[in-house]
Protein backbone atom coordinates (compact mmCIF):
# COMPACT_ATOMS: atom_id res chain seq x y z
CA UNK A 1 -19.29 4.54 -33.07
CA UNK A 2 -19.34 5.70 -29.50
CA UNK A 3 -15.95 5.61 -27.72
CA UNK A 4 -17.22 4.03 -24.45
CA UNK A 5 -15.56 1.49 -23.20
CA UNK A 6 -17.57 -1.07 -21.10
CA UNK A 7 -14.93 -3.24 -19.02
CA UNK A 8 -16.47 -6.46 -17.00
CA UNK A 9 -15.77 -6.00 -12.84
CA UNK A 10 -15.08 -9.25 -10.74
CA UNK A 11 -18.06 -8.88 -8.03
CA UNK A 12 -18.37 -10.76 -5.08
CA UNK A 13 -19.79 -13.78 -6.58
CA UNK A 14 -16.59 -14.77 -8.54
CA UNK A 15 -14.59 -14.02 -5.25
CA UNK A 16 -17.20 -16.72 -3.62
CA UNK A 17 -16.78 -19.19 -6.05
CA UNK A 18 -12.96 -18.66 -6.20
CA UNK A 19 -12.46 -19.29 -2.74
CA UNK A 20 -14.76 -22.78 -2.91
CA UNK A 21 -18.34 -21.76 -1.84
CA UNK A 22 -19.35 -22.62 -5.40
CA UNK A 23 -17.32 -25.84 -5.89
CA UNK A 24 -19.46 -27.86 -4.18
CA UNK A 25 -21.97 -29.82 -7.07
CA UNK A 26 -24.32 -32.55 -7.01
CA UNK A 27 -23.69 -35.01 -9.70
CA UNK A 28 -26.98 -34.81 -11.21
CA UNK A 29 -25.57 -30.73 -11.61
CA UNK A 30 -24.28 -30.11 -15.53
CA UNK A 31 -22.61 -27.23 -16.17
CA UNK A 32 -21.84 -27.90 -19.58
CA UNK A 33 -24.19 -26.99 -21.98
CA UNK A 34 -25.24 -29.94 -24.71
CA UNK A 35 -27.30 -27.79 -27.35
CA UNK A 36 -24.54 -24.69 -28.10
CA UNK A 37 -24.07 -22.16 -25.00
CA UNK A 38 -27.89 -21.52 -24.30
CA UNK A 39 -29.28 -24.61 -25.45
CA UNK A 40 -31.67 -24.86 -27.97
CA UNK A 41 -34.04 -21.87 -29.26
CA UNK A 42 -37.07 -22.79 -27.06
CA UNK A 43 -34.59 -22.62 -24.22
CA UNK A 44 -32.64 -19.18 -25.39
CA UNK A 45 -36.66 -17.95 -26.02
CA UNK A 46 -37.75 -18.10 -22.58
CA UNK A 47 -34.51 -17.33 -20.69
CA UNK A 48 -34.66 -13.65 -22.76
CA UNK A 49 -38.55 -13.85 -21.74
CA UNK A 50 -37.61 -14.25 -17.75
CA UNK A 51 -34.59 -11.61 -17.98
CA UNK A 52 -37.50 -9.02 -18.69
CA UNK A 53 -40.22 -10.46 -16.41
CA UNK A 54 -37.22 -10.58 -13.39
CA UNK A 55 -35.56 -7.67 -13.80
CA UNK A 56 -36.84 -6.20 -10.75
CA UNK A 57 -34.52 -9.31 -9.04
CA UNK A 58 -31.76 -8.72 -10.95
CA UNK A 59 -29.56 -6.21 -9.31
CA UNK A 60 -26.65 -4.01 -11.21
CA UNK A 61 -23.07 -4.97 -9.91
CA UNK A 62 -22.16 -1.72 -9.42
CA UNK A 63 -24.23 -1.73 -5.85
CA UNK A 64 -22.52 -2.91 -2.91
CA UNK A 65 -23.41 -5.88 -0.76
CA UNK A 66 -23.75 -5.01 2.76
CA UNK A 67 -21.24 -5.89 5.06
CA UNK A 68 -23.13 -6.01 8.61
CA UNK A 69 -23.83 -9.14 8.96
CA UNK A 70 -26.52 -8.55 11.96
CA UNK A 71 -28.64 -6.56 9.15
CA UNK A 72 -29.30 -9.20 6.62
CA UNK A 73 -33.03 -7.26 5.66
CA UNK A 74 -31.30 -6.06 2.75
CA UNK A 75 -28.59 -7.93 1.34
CA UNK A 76 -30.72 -9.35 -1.67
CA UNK A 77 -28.24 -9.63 -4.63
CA UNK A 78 -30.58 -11.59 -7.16
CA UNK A 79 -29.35 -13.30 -10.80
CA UNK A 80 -30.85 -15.66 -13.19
CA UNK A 81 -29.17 -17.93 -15.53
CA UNK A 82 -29.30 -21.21 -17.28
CA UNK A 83 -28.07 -24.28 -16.64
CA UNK A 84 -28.61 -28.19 -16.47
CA UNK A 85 -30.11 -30.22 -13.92
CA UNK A 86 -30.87 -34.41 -14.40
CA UNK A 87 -30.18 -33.49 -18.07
CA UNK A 88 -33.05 -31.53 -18.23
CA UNK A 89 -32.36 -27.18 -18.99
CA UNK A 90 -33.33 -25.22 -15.88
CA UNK A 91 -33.49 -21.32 -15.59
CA UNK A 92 -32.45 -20.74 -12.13
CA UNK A 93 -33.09 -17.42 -9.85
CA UNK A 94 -30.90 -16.92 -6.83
CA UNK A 95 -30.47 -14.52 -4.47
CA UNK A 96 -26.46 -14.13 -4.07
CA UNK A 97 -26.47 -11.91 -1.28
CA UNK A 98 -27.34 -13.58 1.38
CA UNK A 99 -24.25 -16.39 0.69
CA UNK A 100 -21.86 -13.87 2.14
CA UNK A 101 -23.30 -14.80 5.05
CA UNK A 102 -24.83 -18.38 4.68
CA UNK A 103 -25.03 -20.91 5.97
CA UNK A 104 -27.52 -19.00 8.61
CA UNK A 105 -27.56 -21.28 11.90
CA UNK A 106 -30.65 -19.82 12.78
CA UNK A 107 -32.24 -21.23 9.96
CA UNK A 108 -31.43 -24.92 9.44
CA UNK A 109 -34.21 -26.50 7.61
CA UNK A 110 -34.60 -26.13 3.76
CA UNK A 111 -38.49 -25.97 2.83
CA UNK A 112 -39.76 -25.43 -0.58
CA UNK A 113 -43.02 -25.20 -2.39
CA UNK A 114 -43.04 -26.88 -6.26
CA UNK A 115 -45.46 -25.87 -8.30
CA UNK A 116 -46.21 -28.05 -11.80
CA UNK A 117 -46.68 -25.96 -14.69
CA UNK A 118 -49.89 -26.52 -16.97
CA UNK A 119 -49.25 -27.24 -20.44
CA UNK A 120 -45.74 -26.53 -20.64
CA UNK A 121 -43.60 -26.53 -23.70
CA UNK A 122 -41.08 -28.95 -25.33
CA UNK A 123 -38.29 -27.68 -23.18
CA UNK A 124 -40.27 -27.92 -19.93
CA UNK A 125 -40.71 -24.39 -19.82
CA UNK A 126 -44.30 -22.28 -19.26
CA UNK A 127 -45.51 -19.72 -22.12
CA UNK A 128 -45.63 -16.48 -21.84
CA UNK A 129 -48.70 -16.35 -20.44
CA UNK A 130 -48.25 -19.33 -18.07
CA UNK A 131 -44.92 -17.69 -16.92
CA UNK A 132 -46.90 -14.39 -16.01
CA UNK A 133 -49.57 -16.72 -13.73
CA UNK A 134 -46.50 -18.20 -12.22
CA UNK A 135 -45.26 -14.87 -11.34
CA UNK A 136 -48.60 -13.59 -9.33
CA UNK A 137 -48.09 -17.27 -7.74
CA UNK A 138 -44.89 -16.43 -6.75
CA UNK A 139 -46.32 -13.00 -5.50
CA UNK A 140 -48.85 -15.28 -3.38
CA UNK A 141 -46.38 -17.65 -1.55
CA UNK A 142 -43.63 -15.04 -0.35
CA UNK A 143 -46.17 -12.71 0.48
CA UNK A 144 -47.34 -14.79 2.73
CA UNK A 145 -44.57 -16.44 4.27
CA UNK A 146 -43.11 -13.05 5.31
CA UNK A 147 -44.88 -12.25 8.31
CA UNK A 148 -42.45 -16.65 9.48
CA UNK A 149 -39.19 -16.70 9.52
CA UNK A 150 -38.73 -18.12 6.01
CA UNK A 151 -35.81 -16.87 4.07
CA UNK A 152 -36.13 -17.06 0.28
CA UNK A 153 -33.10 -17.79 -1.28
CA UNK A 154 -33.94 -18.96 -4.81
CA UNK A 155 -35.99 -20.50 -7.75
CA UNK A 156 -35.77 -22.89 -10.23
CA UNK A 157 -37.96 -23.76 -13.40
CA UNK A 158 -37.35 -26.63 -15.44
CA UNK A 159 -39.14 -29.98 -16.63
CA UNK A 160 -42.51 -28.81 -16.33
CA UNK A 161 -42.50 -27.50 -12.77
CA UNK A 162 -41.42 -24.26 -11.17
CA UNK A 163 -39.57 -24.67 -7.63
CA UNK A 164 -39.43 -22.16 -4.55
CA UNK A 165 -36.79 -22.63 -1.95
CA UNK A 166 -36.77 -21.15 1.50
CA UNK A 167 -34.83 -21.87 4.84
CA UNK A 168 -36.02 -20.86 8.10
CA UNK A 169 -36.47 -22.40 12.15
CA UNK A 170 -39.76 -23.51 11.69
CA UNK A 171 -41.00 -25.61 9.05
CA UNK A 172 -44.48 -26.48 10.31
CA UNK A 173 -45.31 -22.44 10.12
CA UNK A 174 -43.76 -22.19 6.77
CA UNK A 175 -46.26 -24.78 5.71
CA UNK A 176 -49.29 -23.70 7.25
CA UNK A 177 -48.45 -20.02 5.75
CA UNK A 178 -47.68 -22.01 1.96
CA UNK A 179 -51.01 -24.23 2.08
CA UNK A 180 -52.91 -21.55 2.68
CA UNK A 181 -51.14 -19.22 -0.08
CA UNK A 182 -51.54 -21.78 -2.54
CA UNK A 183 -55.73 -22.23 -1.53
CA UNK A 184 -55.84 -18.41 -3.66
CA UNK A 185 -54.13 -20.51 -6.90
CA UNK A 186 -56.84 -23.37 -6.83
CA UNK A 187 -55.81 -24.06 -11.08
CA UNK A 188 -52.22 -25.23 -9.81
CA UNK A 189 -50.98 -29.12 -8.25
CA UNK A 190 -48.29 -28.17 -6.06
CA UNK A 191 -46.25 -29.67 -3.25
CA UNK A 192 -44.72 -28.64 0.19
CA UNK A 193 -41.67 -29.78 1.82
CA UNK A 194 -39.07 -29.87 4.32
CA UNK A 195 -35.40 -30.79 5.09
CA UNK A 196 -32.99 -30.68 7.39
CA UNK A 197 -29.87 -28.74 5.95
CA UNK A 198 -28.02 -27.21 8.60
CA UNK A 199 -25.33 -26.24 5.87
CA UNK A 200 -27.17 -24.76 3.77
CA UNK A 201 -26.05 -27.51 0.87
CA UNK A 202 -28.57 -27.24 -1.64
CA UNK A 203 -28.32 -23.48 -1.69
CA UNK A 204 -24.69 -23.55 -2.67
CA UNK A 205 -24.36 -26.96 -4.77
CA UNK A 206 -27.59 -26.48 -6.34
CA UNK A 207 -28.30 -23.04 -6.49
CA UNK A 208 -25.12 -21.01 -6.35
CA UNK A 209 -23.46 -20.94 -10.12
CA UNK A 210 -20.64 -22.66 -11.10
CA UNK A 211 -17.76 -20.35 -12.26
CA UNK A 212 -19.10 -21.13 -15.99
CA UNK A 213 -22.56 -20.11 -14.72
CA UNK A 214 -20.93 -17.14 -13.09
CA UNK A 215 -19.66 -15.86 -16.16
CA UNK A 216 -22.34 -15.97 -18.07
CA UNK A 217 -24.07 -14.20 -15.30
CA UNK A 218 -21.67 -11.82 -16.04
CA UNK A 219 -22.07 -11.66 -19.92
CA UNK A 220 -25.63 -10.26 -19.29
CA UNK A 221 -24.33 -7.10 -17.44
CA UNK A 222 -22.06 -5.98 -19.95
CA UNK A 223 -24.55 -6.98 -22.59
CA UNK A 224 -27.12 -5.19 -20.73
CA UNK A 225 -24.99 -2.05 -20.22
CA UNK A 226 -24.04 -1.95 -23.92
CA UNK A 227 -27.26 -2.10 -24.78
CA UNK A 228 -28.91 0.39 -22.43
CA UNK A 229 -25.97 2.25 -24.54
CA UNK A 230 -27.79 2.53 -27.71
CA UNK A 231 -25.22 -0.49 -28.90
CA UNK A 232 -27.08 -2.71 -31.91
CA UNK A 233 -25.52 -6.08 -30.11
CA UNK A 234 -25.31 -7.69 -33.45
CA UNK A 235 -23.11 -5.42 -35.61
CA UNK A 236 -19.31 -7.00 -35.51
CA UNK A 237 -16.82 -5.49 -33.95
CA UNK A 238 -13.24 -5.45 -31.75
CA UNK A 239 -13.85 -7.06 -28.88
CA UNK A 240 -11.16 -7.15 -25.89
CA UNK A 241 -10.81 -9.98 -23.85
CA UNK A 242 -8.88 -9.99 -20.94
CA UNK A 243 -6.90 -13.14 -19.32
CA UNK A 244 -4.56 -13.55 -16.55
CA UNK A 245 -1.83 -16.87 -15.72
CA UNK A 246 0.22 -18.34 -12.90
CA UNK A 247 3.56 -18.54 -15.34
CA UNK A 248 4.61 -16.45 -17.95
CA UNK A 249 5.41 -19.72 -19.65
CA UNK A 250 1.30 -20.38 -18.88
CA UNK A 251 0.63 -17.43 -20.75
CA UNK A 252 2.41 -18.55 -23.45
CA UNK A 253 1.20 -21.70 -24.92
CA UNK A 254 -2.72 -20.41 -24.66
CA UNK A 255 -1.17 -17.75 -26.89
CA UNK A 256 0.20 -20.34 -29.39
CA UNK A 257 -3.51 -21.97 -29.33
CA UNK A 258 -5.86 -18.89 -28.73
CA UNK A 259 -3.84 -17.64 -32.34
CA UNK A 260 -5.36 -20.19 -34.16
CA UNK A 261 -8.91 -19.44 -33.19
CA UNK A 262 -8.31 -16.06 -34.45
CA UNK A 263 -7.36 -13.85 -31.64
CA UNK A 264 -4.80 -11.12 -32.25
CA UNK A 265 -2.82 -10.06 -29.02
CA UNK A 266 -2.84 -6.87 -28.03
CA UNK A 267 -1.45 -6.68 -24.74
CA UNK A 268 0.82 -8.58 -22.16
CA UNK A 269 1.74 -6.70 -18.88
CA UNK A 270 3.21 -8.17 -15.79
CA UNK A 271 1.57 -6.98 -12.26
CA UNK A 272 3.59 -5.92 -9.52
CA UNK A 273 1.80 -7.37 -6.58
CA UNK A 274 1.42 -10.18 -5.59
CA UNK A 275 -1.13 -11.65 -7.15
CA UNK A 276 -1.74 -15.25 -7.54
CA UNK A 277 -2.11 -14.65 -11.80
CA UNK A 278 0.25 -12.20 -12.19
CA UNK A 279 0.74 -12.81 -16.18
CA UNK A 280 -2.04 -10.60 -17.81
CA UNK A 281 -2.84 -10.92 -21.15
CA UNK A 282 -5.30 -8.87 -23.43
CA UNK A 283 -6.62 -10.27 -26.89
CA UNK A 284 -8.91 -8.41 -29.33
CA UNK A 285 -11.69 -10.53 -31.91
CA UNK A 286 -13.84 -9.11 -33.77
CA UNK A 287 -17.55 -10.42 -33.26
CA UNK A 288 -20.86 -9.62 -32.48
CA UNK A 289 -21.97 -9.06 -29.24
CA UNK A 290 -25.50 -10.97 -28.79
CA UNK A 291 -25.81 -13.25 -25.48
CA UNK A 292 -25.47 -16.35 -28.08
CA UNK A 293 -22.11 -15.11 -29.47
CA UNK A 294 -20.74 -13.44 -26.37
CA UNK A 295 -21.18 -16.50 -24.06
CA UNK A 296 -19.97 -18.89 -26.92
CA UNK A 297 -16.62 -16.46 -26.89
CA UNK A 298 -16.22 -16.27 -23.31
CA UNK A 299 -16.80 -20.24 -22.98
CA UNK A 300 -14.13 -20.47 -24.85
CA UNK A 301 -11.61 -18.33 -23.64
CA UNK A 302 -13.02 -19.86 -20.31
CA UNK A 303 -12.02 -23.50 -20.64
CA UNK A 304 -8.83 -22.87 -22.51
CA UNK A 305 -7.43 -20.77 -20.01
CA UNK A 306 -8.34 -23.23 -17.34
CA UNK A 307 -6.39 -25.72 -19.57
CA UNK A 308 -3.06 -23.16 -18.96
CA UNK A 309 -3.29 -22.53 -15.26
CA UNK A 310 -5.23 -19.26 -16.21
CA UNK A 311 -8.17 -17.49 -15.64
CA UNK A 312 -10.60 -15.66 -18.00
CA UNK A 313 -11.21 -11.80 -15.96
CA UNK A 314 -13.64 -10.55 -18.64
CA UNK A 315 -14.25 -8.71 -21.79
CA UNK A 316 -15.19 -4.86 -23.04
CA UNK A 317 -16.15 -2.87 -25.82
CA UNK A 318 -16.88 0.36 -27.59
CA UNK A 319 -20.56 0.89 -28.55
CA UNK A 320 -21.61 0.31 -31.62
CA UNK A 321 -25.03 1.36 -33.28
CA UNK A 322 -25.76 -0.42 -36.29
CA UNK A 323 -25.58 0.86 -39.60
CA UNK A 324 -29.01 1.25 -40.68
């Protein structure tokens, strides 16, 4: 056993969706899960799959957004993770950089390209194979929409088509530059698009995460970072999970219920400032560490604490290298 511990960081994505940006959700948006955490197996199967084949999107928390907002050429923050949408499971790519700044007046219309996916599986989802085509698709549309003024803010597969979503000033060039992408990826029906949406609305009620999505978001970091640690992921061990409440009367009954589900307290300090949860509280479990486990956990600790005015800041643990 390696003593390094691997804490979870707030970034600026939970500070979004704490102050509202994220709140906003169309009703067709779930953000429960109805199979488990991740769904069924098909479902868990590919998301794993299009971790690897994005990982070039997703960028480490420990970078920095950038704060000059007249710069926005590299502000690209991009995550993946699952959720629901019409019932259906949907692995969703976003870029969360540029909603520091969003919504961009200069580009009010929301355009998209959706492309349907041959042959896909019982989930919706493409094979492996498939999923690398869509990839060199992808390649082919923003490649060529960079020379408009398109701005590509995120991407969504689920029920047998993959969706691109841009905003920009001119729709009619994004088009013209899309069509003519799509002529180089003649096995693939597709459609092109445009609306109005000055406020950038489907960008954050669609595809911003909710603060359950945001967590898990978070999950796969620390996961990641274990892992990248030599860590086995599925060898049990004391986990800490850290919590923080309004009340230290709050605090108290989730501690009479989190007992029962086999949480041991380790820790309940009181911050000086003045911060809106000023009741911490630290709890240790032993358990794996796999995505499944982790984010069935955290969901946990999640909603009760909402339950009791609280909020769940995040977990850590020493790494562990299995046995054999």
């Amino acid at each position: 056993m390696i003593p390094v511990l691997i804490l979870q960081n707030k970034p600026a994505l939970l500070e979004l969706v704490r102050h509202g940006i994220g709140e906003q959700r169309t009703k067709n948006r779930q953000t429960k899960f109805p199979v488990g955490v991740m769904g069924p197996t098909p479902l868990r199967r590919y998301f794993t799959r299009s971790l690897l084949n994005d990982s070039s999107h997703v960028m480490s928390n420990d970078e920095e957004f950038v704060d000059d907002a007249d710069d926005l050429s590299n502000v690209d923050h991009w995550e993946i993770y699952v959720s629901y949408i019409d019932d259906q499971p949907a692995v969703i790519l976003v870029d969360l950089g540029i909603g520091e700044f969003a919504p961009l007046a200069e580009k009010p219309a929301l355009v998209w390209v959706w492309v349907q996916i041959p042959a896909p599986d019982e989930e919706g989802f493409p094979t492996e194979d498939e999923d690398m085509k869509l990839n060199d698709v992808e390649d082919l549309i923003t490649d060529a929409v960079e020379a408009t003024t398109a701005r590509y803010v995120g991407r969504i597969t689920s029920n047998g088509r993959r969706e691109f979503y841009f905003y920009t000033d001119n729709p009619q060039e994004f088009r013209d530059a899309a069509t003519a992408a799509m002529g180089s990826a003649p096995d693939y029906q597709f459609e092109i698009d445009a609306a109005e949406d000055p406020d950038w609305e489907h960008y954050f009620s669609v595809l911003m995460p909710s603060p359950e999505d945001s967590q898990q978001i978070q999950n796969q970091h620390v996961i990641q970072h274990l892992f990248d640690s030599g860590d086995s992921l599925t060898e049990p061990r004391p986990v800490d999970h850290y919590l923080n409440f309004k009340t230290s009367e709050d605090r108290q009954t989730f501690i009479t219920e989190v007992l029962a589900l086999d949480f041991e307290v380790a820790s309940q300090p009181e911050r000086g400032d003045e911060s809106e949860f000023p009741f911490a509280l630290g709890l240790i479990r032993n358990h794996a560490v796999d995505v499944e486990t982790v984010d069935d956990v955290t969901f946990e600790l999640f909603e009760l604490a909402q339950q009791h005015q609280g909020e769940y800041e995040g977990w850590g643990s020493k790494v562990v290298k299995s046995k054999n």
